[in-house]
Protein backbone atom coordinates (compact mmCIF):
# COMPACT_ATOMS: atom_id res chain seq x y z
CA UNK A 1 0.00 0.00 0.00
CA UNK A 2 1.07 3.45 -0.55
CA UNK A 3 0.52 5.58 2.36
CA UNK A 4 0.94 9.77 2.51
CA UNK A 5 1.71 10.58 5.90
CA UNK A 6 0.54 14.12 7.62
CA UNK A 7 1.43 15.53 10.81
CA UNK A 8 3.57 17.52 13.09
CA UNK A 9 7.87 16.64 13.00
CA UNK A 10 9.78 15.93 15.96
CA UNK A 11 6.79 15.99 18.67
CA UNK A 12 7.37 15.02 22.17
CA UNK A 13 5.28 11.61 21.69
CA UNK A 14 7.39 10.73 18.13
CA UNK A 15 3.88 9.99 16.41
CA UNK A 16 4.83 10.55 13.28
CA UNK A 17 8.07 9.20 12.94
CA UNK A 18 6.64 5.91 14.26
CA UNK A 19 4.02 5.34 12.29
CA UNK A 20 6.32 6.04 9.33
CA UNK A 21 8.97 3.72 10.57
CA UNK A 22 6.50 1.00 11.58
CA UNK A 23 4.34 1.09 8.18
CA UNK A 24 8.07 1.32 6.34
CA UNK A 25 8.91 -1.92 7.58
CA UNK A 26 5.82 -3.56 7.26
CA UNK A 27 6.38 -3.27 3.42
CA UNK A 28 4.23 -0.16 2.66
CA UNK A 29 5.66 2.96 0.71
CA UNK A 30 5.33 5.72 3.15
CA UNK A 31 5.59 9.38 1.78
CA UNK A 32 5.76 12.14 4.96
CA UNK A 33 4.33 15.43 4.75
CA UNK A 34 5.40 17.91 7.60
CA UNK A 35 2.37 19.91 8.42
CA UNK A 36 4.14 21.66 11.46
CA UNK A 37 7.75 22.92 11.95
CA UNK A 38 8.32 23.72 15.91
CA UNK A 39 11.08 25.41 15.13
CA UNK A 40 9.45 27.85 13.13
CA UNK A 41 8.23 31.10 15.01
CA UNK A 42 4.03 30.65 14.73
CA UNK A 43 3.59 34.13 12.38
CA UNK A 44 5.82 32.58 10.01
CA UNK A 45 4.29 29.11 10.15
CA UNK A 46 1.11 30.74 9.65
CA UNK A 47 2.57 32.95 6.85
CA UNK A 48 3.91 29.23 5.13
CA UNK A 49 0.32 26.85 5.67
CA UNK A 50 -1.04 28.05 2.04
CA UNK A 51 2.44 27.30 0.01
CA UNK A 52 3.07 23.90 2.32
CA UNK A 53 -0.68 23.48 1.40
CA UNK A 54 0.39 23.61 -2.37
CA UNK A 55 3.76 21.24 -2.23
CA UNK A 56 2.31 18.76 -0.34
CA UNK A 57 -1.00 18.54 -2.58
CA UNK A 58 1.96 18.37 -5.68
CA UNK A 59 3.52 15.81 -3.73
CA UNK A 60 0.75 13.97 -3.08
CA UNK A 61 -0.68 14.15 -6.91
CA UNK A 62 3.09 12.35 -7.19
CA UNK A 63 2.93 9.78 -5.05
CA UNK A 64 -1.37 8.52 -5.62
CA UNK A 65 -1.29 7.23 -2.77
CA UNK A 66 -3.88 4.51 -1.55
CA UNK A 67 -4.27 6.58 1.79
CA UNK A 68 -3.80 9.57 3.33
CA UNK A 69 -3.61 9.57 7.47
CA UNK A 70 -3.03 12.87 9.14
CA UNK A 71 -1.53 12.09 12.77
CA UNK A 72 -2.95 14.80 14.95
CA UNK A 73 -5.98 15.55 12.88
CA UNK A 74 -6.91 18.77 14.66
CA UNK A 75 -3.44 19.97 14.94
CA UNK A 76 -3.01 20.12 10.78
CA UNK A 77 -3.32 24.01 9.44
CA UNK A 78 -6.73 24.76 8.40
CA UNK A 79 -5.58 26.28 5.08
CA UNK A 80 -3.29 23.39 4.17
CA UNK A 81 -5.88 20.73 5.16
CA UNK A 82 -8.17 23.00 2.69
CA UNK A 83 -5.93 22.38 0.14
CA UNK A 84 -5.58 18.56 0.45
CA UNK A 85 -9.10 17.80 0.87
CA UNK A 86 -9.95 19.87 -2.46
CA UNK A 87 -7.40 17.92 -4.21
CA UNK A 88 -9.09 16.21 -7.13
CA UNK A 89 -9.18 12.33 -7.41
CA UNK A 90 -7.24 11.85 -4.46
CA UNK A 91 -7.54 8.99 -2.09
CA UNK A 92 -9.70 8.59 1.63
CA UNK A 93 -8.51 11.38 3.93
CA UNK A 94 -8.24 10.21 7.53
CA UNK A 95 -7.30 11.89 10.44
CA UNK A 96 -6.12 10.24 13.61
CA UNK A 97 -7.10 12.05 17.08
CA UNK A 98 -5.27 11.52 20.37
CA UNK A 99 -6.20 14.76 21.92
CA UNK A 100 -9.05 16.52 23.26
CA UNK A 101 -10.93 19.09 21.50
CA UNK A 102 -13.60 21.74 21.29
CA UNK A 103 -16.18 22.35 18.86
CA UNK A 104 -13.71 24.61 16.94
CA UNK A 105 -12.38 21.25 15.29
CA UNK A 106 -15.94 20.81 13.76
CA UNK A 107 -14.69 22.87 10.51
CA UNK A 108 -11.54 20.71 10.14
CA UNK A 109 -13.52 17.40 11.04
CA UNK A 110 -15.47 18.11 8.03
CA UNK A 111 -12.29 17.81 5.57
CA UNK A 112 -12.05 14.24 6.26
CA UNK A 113 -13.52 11.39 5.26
CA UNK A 114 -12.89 9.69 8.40
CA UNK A 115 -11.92 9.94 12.02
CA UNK A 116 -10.31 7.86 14.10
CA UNK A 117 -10.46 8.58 17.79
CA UNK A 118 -7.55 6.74 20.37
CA UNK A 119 -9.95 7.36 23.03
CA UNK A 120 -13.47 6.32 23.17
CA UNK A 121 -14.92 9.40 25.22
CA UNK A 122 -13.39 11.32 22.06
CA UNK A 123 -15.25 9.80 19.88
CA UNK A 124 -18.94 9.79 21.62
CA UNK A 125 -17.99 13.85 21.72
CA UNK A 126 -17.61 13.33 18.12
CA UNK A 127 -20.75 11.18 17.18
CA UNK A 128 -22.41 13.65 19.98
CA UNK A 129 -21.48 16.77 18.19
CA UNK A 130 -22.72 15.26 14.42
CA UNK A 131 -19.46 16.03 13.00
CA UNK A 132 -20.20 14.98 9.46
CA UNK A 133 -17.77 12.73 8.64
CA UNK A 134 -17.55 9.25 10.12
CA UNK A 135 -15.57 8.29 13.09
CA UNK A 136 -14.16 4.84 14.71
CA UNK A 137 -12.17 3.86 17.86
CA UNK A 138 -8.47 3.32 16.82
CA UNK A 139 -6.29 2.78 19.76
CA UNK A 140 -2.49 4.31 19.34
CA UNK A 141 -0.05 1.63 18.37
CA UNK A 142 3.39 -0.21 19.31
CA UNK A 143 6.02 0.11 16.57
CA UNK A 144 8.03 -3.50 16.71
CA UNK A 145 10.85 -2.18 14.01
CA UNK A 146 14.18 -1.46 14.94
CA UNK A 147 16.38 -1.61 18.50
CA UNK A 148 14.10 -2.71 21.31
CA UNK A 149 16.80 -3.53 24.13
CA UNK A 150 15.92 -5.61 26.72
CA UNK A 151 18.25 -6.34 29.55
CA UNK A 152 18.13 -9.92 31.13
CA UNK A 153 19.21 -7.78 34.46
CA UNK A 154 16.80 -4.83 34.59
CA UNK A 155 16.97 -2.11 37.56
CA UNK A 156 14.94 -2.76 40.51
CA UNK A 157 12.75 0.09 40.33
CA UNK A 158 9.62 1.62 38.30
CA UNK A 159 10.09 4.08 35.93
CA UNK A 160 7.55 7.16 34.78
CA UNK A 161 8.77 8.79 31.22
CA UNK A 162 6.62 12.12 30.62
CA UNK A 163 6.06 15.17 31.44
CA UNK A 164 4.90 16.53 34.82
CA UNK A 165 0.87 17.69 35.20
CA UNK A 166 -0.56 18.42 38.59
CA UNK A 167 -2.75 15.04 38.96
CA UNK A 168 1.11 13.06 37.45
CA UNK A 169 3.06 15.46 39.99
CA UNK A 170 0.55 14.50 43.09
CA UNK A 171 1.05 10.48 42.14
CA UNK A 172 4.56 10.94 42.04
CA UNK A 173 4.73 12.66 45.43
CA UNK A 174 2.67 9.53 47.31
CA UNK A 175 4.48 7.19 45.90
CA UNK A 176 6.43 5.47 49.04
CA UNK A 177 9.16 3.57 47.24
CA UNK A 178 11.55 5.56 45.11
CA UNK A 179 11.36 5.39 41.60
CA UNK A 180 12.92 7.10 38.31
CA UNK A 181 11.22 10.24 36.88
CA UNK A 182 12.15 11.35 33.32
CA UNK A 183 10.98 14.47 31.53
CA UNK A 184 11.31 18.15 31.80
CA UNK A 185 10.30 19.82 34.76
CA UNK A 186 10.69 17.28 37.31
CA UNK A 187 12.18 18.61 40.38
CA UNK A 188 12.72 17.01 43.85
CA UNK A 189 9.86 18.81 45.02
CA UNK A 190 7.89 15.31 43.98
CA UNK A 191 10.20 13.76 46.31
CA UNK A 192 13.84 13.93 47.31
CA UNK A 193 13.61 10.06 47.16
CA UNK A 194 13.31 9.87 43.76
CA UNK A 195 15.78 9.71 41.17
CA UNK A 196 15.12 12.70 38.78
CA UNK A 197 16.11 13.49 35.42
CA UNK A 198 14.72 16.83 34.07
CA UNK A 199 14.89 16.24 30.39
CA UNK A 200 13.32 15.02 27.22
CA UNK A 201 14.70 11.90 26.00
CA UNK A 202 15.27 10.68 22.26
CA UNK A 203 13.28 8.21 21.03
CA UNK A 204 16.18 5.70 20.79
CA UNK A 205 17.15 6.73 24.29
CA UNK A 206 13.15 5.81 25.56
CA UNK A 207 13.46 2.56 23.96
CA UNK A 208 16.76 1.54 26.42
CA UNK A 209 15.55 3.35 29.37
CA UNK A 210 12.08 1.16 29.10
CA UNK A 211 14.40 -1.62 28.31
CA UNK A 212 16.38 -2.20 31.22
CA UNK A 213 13.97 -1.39 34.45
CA UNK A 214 12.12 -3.65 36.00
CA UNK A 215 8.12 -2.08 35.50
CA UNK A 216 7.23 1.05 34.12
CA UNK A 217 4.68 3.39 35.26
CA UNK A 218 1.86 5.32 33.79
CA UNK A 219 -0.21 7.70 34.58
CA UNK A 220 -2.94 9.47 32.12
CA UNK A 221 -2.28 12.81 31.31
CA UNK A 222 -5.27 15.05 32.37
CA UNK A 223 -5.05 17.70 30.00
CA UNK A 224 -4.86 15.15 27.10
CA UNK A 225 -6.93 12.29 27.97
CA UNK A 226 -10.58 11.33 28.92
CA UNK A 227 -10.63 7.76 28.97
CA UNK A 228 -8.47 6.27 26.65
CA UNK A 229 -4.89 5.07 26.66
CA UNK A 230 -1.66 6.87 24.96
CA UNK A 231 1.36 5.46 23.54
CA UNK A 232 2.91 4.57 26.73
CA UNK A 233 0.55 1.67 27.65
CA UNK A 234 2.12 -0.03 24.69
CA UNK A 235 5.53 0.96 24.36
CA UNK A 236 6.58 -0.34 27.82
CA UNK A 237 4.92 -3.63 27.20
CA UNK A 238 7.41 -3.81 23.69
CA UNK A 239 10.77 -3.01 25.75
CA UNK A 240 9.52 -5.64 28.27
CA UNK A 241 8.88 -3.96 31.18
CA UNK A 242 5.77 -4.80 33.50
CA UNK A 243 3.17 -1.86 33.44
CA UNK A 244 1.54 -0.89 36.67
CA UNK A 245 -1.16 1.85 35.17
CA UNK A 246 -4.05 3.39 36.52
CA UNK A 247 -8.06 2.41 35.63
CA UNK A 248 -8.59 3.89 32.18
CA UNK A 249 -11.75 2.81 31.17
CA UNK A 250 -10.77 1.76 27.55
CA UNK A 251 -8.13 -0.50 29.60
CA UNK A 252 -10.25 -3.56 29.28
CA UNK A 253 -10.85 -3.07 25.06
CA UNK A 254 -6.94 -3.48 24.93
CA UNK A 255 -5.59 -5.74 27.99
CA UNK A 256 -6.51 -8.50 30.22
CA UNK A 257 -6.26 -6.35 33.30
CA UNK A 258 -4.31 -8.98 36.29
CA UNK A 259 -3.38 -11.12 33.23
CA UNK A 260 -0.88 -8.25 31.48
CA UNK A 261 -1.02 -5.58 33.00
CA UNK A 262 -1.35 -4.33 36.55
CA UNK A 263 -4.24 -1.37 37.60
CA UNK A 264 -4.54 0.55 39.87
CA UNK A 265 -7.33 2.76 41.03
CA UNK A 266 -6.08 5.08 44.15
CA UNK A 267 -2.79 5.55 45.19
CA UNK A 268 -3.20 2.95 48.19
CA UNK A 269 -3.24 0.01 45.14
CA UNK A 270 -0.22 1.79 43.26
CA UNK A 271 2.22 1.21 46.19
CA UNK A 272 1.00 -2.54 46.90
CA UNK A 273 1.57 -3.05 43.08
CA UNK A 274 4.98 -1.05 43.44
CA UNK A 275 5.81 -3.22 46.19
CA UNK A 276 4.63 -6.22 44.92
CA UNK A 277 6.79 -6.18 41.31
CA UNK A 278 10.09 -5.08 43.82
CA UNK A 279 9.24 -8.08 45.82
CA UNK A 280 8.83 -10.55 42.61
CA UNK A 281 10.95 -9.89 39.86
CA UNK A 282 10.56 -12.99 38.21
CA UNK A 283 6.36 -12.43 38.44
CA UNK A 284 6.70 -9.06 37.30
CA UNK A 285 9.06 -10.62 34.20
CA UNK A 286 5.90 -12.77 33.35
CA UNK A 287 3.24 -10.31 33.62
CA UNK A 288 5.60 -8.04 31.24
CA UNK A 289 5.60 -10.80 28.64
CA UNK A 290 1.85 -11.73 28.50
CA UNK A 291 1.42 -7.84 27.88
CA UNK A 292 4.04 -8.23 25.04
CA UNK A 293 2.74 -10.62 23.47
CA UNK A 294 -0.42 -9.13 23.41
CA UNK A 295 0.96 -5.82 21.76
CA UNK A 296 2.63 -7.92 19.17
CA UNK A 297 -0.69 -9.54 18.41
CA UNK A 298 -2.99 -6.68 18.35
CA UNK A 299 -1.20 -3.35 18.85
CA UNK A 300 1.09 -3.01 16.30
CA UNK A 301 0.52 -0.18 13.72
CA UNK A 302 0.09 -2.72 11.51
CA UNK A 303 -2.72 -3.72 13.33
CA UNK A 304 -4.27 -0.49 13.11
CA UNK A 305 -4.04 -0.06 9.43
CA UNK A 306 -5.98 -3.34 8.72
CA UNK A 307 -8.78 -1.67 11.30
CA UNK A 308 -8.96 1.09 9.12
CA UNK A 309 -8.62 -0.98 5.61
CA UNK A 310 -11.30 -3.22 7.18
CA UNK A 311 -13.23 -0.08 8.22
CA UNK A 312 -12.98 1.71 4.60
């Protein structure tokens, strides 16, 4: 399959780049079309949406590909997402959501085809608002390509990758057993127990920090999230480290909660699970690989494709 790929480069969550990597290696020809440039000052990336519009809507007439998927739906320019969806004879424009949003996305909802929505409270808001183009639940993904170290000694201790919100900063801070905190803005106000590291980390760099502790944290970001999962849920699971992560409701449409991963629902069951993966190491070595397996299976973003082949 041919795929065009829009979205934002270089984001904190590597969205992009993964899909591209993961579809790459599955065989498809993947085409990427930056839609965003952080580096750009947001006058000037304004200034630039119409003429991107224009290349990538050349590029695209290139390429005919079977697909188009824009990661971030409602983060793609209004005027360049104009441009694509006007483009004649081109293929099913689909636009993947992981974020919340307001009703303001209802204009650029109605350039696509389809939606997909990683959460399902995202996409009752979008059947609930009659956006007029169709909508489905489609779960982020794991991309299996590439490095995916795993150490047959891992650190004893859980680690939390991501960056700090007040409900992620107020888990952190109960937490009784030390554990290792990545991302900027982290301080030892969350706990001089901790070990801290207040910075972003490369993609390859996530993969080996993942990849040699013993269980990996999560913790929904508020800000993002209603009640679906993100991309760490899956990525841990990959790198083979046992996931202790709180009751999202869409938990259960992914995982076999007990069975791969472990949940927890107040702050009281997060420190028995801490304590009980420090305790086992050869349980919590177990539990990882049931959830890997089960990523492998049915979370890969090859997975996700045939959903939306399936769904077309």
């Amino acid at each position: 399959m041919k795929i065009f790929l829009l979205g934002k480069g270089a984001s904190i969550t590597h969205w992009l780049e993964d899909a591209a990597a993961a579809f790459s290696g599955e065989g498809h020809q993947v085409a990427i079309g930056l839609v965003r440039r952080p580096l750009l000052a947001a006058p000037v990336e304004a200034a630039l949406a119409g003429p991107i519009g224009e290349i990538l809507r050349r590029r695209i007439i290139r390429q005919a590909p079977d697909l188009i998927l824009a990661m971030g739906a409602f983060h793609v320019p209004a005027q360049i997402l104009e441009v694509i969806a006007s483009t004649k004879g081109r293929p099913p424009l689909i636009g993947w959501v992981g974020d919340r949003f307001d009703d303001s996305a209802r204009a650029l909802a109605a350039h696509y085809d389809g939606m997909g929505y990683t959460d399902s409270a995202l996409l009752a808001q979008h059947v609930a608002s009659e956006f007029s183009s169709a909508a489905i639940y489609l779960p982020h993904a794991a991309n299996p390509a590439g490095d995916w170290p795993r150490a047959q000694i891992r650190e004893g201790r859980m680690v939390f990758v991501g960056n700090p919100t007040p409900h992620r900063r107020a888990v952190a801070a109960a937490l009784t057993a030390p554990i290792t905190l990545h991302g900027p803005g982290w301080t030892t106000a969350e706990g001089a127990h901790h070990q801290i590291h207040s910075r972003r980390l490369a993609p390859v760099a996530l993969r080996r920090v993942y990849g040699r502790h013993l269980a990996a944290l999560n913790i929904r970001n508020e800000r993002n999230v209603l009640v679906g999962l993100n991309q760490r849920n899956f990525d841990t699971l990959l790198a083979g480290a046992a996931l202790i992560t709180d009751a999202q409701p869409d938990l259960e449409r992914c995982f076999d909660p007990a069975e791969e991963v472990l949940v927890w629902r107040n702050l009281d069951e997060l420190n028995a699970h801490h304590a009980r993966v420090l305790a086992a190491p050869d349980e919590a070595a177990a539990l990882a690989a049931r959830g890997r397996r089960r990523v492998l299976a049915e979370h890969t973003y090859g997975a996700r494709l045939k959903t939306l082949a399936d769904w077309l």
